[in-house]
C-alpha atoms as a PDB file:
ATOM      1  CA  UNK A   1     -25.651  27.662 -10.488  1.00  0.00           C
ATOM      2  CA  UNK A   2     -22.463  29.758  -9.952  1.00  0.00           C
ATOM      3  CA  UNK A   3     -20.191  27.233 -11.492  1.00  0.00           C
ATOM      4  CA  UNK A   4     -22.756  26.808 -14.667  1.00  0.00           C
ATOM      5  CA  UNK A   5     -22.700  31.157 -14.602  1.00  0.00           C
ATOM      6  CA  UNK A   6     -18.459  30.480 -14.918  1.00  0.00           C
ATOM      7  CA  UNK A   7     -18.518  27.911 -17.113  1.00  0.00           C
ATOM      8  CA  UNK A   8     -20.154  29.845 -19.778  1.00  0.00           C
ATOM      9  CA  UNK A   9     -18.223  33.302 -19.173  1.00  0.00           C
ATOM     10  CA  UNK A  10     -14.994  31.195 -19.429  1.00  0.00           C
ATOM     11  CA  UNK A  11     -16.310  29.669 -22.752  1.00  0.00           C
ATOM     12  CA  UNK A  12     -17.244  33.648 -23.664  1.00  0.00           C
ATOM     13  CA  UNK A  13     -13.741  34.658 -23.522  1.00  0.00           C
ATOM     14  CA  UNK A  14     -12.678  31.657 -25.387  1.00  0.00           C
ATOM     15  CA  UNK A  15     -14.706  32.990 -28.337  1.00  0.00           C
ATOM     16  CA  UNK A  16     -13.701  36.418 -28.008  1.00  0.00           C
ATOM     17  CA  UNK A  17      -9.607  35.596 -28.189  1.00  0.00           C
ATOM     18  CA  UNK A  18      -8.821  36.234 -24.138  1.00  0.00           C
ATOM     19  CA  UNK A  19      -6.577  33.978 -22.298  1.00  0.00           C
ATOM     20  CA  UNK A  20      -7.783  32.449 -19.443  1.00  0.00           C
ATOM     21  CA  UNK A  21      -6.208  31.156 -16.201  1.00  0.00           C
ATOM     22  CA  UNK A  22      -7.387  28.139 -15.243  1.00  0.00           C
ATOM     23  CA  UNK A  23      -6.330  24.639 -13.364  1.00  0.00           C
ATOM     24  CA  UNK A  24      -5.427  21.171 -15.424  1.00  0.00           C
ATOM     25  CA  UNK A  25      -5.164  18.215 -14.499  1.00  0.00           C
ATOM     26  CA  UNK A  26      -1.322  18.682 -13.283  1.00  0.00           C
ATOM     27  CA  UNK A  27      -0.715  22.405 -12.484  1.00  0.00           C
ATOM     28  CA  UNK A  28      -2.597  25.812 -13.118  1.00  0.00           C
ATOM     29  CA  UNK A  29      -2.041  26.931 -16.705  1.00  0.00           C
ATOM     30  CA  UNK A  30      -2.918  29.713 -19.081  1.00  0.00           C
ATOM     31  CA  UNK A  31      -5.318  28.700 -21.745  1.00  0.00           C
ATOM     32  CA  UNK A  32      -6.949  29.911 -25.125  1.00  0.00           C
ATOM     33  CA  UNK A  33      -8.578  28.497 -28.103  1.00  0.00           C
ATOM     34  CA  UNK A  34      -5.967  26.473 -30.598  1.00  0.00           C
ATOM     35  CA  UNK A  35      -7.351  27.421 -33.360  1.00  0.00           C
ATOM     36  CA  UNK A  36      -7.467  31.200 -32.295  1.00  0.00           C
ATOM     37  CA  UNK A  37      -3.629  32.236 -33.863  1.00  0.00           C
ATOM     38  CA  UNK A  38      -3.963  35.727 -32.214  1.00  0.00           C
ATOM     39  CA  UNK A  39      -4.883  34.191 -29.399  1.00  0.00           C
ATOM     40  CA  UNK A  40      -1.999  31.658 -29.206  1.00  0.00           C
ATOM     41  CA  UNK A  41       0.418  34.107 -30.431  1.00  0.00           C
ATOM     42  CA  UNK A  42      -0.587  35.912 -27.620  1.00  0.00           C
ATOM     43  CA  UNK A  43      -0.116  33.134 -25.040  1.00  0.00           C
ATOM     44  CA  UNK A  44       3.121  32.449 -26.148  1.00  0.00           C
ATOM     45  CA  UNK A  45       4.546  35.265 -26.024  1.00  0.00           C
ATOM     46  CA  UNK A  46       4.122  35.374 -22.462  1.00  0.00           C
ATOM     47  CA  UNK A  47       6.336  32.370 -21.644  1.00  0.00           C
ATOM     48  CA  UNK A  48       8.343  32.243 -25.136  1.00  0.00           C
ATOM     49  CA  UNK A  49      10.814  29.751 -23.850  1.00  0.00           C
ATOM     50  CA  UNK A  50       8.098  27.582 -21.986  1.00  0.00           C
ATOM     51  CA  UNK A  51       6.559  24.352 -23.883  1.00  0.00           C
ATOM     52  CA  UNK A  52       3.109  24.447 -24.895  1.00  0.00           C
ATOM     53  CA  UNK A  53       0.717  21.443 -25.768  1.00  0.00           C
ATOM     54  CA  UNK A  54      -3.163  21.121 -26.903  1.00  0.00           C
ATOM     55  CA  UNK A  55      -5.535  20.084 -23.840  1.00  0.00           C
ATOM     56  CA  UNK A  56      -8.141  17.621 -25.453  1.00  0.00           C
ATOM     57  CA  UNK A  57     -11.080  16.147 -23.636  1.00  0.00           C
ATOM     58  CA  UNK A  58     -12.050  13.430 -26.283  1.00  0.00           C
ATOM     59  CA  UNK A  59     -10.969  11.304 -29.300  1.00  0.00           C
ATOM     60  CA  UNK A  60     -12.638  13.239 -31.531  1.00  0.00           C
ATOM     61  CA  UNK A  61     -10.809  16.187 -30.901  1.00  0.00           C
ATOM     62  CA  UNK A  62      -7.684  14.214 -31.336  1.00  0.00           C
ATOM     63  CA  UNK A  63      -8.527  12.875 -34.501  1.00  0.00           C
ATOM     64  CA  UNK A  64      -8.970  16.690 -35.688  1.00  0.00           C
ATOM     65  CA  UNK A  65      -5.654  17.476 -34.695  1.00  0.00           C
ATOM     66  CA  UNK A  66      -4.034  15.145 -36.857  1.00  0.00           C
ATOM     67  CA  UNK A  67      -3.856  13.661 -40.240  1.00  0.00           C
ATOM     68  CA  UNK A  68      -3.081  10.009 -38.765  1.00  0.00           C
ATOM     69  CA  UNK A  69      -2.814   8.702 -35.548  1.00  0.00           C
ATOM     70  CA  UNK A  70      -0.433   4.941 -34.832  1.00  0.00           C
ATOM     71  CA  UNK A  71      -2.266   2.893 -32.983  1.00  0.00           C
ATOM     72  CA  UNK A  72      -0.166   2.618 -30.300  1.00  0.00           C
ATOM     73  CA  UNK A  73      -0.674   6.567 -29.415  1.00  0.00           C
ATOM     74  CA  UNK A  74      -4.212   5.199 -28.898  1.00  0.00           C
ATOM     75  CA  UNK A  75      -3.459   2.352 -26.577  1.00  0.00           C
ATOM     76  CA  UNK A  76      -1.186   4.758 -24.412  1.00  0.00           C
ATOM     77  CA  UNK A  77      -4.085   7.048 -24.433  1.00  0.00           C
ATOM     78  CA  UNK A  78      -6.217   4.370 -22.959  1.00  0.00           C
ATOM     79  CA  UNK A  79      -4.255   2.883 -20.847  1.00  0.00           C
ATOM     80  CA  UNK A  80      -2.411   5.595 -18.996  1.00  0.00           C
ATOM     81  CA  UNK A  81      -3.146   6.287 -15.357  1.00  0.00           C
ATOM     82  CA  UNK A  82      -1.605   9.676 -14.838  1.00  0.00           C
ATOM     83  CA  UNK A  83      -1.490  12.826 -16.932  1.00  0.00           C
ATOM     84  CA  UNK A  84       0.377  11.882 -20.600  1.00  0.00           C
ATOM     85  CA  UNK A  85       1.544  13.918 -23.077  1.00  0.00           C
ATOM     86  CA  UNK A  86       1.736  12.452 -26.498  1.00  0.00           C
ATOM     87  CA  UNK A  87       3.725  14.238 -29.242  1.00  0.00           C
ATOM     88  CA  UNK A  88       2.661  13.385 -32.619  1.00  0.00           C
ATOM     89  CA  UNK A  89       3.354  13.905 -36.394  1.00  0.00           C
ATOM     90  CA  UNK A  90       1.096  15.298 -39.096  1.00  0.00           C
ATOM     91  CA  UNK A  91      -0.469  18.310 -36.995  1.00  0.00           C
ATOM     92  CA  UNK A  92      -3.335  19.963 -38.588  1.00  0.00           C
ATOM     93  CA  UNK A  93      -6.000  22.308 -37.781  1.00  0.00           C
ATOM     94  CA  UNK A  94      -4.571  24.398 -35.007  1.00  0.00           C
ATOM     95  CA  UNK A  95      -2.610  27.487 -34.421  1.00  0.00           C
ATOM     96  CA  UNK A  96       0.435  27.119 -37.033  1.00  0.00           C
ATOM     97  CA  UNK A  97       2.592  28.207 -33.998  1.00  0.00           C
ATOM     98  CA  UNK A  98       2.164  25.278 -31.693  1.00  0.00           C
ATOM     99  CA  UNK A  99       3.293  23.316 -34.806  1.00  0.00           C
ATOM    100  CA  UNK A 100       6.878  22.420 -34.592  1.00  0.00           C
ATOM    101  CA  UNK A 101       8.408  20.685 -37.757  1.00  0.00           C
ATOM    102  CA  UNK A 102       4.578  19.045 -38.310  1.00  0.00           C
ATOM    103  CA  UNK A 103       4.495  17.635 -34.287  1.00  0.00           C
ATOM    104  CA  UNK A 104       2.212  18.733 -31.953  1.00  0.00           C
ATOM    105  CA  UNK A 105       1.934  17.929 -28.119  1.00  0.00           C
ATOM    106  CA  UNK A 106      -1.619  16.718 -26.488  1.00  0.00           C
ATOM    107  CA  UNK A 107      -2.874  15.783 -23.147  1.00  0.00           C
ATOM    108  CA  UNK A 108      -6.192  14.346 -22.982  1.00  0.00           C
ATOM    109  CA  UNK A 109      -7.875  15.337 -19.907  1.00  0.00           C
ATOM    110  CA  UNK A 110      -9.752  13.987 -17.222  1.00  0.00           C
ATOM    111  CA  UNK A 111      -9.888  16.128 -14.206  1.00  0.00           C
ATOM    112  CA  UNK A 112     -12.806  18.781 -13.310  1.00  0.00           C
ATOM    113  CA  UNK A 113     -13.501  21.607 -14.085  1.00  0.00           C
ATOM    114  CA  UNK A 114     -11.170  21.550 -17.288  1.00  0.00           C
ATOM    115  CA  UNK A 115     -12.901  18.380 -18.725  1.00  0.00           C
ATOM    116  CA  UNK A 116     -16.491  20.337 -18.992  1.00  0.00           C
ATOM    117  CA  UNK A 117     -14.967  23.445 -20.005  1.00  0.00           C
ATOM    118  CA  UNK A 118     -13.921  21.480 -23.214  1.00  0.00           C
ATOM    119  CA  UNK A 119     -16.917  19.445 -23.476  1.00  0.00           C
ATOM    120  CA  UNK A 120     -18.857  22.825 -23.742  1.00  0.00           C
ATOM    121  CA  UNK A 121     -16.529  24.522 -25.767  1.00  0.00           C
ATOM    122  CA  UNK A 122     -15.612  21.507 -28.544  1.00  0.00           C
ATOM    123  CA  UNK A 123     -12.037  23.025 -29.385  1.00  0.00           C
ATOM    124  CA  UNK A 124      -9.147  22.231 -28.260  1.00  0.00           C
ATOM    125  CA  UNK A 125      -7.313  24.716 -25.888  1.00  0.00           C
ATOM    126  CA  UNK A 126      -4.001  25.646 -25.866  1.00  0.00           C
ATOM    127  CA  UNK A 127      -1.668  25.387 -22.343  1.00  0.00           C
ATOM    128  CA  UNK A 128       1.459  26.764 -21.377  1.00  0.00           C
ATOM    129  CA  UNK A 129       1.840  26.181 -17.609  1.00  0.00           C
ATOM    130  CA  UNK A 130       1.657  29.354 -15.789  1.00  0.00           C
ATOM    131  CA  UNK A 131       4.815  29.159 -13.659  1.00  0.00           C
ATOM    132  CA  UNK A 132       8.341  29.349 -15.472  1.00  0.00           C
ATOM    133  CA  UNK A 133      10.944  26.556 -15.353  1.00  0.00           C
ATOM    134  CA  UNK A 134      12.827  27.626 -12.504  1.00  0.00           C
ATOM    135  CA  UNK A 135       9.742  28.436 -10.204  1.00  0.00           C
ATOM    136  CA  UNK A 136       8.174  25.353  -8.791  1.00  0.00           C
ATOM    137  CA  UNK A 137       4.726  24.493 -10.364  1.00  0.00           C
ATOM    138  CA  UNK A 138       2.006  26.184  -9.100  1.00  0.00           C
ATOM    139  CA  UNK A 139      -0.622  23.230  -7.895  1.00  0.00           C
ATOM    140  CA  UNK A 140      -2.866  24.859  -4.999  1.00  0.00           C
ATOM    141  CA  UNK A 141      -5.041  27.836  -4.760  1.00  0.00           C
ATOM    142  CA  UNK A 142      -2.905  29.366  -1.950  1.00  0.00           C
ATOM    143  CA  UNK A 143       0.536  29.475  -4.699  1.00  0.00           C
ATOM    144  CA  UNK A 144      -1.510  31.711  -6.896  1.00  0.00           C
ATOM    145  CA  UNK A 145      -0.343  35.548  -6.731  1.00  0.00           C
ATOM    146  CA  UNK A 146      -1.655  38.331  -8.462  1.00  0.00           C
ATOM    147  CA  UNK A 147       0.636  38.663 -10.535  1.00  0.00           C
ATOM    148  CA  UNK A 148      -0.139  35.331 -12.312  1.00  0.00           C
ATOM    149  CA  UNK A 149      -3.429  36.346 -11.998  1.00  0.00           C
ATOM    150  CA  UNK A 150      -2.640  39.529 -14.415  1.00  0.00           C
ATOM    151  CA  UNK A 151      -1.235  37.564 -17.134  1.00  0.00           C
ATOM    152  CA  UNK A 152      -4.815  35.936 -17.939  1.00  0.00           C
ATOM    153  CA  UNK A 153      -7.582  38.305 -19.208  1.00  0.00           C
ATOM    154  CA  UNK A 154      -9.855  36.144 -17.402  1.00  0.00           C
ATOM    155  CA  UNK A 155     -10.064  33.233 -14.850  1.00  0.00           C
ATOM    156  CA  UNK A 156     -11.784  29.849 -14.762  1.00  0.00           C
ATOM    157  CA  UNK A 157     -12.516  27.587 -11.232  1.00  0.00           C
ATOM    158  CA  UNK A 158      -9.803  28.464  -9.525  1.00  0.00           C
ATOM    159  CA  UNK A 159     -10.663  27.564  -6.496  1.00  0.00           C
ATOM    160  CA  UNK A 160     -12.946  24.269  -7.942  1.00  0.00           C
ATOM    161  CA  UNK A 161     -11.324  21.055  -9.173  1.00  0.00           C
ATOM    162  CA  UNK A 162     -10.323  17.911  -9.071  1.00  0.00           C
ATOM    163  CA  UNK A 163      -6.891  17.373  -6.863  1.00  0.00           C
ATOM    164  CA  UNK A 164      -4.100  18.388  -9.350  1.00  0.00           C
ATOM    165  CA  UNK A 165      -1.232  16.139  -9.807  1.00  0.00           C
ATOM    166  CA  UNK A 166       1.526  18.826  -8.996  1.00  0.00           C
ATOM    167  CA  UNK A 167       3.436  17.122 -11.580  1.00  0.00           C
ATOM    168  CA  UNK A 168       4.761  17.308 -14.730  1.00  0.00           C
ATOM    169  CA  UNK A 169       2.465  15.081 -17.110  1.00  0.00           C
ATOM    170  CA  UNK A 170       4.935  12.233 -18.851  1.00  0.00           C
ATOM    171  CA  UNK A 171       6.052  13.190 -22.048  1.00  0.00           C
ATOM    172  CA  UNK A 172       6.435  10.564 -25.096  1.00  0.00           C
ATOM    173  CA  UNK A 173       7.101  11.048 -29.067  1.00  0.00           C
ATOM    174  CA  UNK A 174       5.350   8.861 -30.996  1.00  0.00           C
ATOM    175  CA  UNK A 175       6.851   8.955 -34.784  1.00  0.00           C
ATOM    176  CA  UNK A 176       4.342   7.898 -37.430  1.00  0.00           C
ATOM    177  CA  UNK A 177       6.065   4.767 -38.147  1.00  0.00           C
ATOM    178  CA  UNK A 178       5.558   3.612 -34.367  1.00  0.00           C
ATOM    179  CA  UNK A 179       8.362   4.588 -33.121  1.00  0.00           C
ATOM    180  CA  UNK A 180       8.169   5.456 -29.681  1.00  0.00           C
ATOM    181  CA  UNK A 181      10.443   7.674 -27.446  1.00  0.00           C
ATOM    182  CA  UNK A 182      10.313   9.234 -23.945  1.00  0.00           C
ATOM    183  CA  UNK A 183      11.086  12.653 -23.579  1.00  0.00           C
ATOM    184  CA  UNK A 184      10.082  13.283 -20.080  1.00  0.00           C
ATOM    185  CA  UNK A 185       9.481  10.569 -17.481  1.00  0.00           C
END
């Protein structure tokens, strides 16, 4: 019951604009609707220099995000074992500031609780990971302080998921023609 009660709060402040703190499937991470561009504005202007990408839970969302899709985005989707992020061309439908020169990096998800929270919601949220470059991820409930609790207008599960990887997911560019390139391994 409690976890049904924070589910829908958390989905709540994702319609009224708030950022939310939450854990991913690799580290804790500050979250808010994509297609919210207050609300992303917001979130990145608390870690300007920090990467952001679009958590997804299904291929429907992804097929929102963009105009096309290659094919082989879709296998690596499928076939990837460990957290992936996929950066891909012809971004639409999201905040026009997580769209850099018409790319836009997703990471479909698969860990609890983040997976419901966008099965409920239906959008796609937008991440920045909550601790800066030169602080090492934050991955356990015990690493959270309260000052990373202050940057978030609200929280989500903290203390309730899945085991989260602790690292960085792999990053890969996929170029509309097929062309594939890793950014981060």
């Amino acid at each position: 019951m409690k976890q049904i009660e924070g589910l829908k709060q958390a989905i709540e402040s994702l319609k009224n604009g708030e950022i939310l703190l939450s854990p991913t499937d690799t580290f804790y991470s500050l979250l808010c609707d994509a297609r919210n561009a207050e609300s992303v504005d917001r979130l990145l202007q608390l870690f300007p220099t920090q990467e952001s990408e679009i958590l997804l839970s299904n291929d429907r969302m992804i097929n929102q995000c963009f105009k096309d899709i290659p094919g082989i985005a879709w296998d690596m989707i499928d076939l990837s074992d460990r957290p992936l992020t996929l950066v891909l061309e012809a971004a639409q439908y999201v905040a026009p500031s997580l769209i850099k020169e018409q790319q836009l990096a997703i990471r479909k998800v698969s860990h609890q609780p983040i997976m419901s929270l966008l099965e409920r919601f239906g959008r796609p949220l937008a991440s920045v990971t909550l601790s800066r470059a030169d602080e090492p991820p934050l991955f356990e409930p015990s690493m959270l302080k309260d000052q990373h609790k202050a940057l978030a207008d609200s929280s989500f599960a903290l203390e309730q998921h899945d085991e989260m990887s602790g690292h960085y997911a792999k990053k890969i560019f996929i170029a509309q023609n097929g062309e594939v390139k890793i950014l981060r391994n």
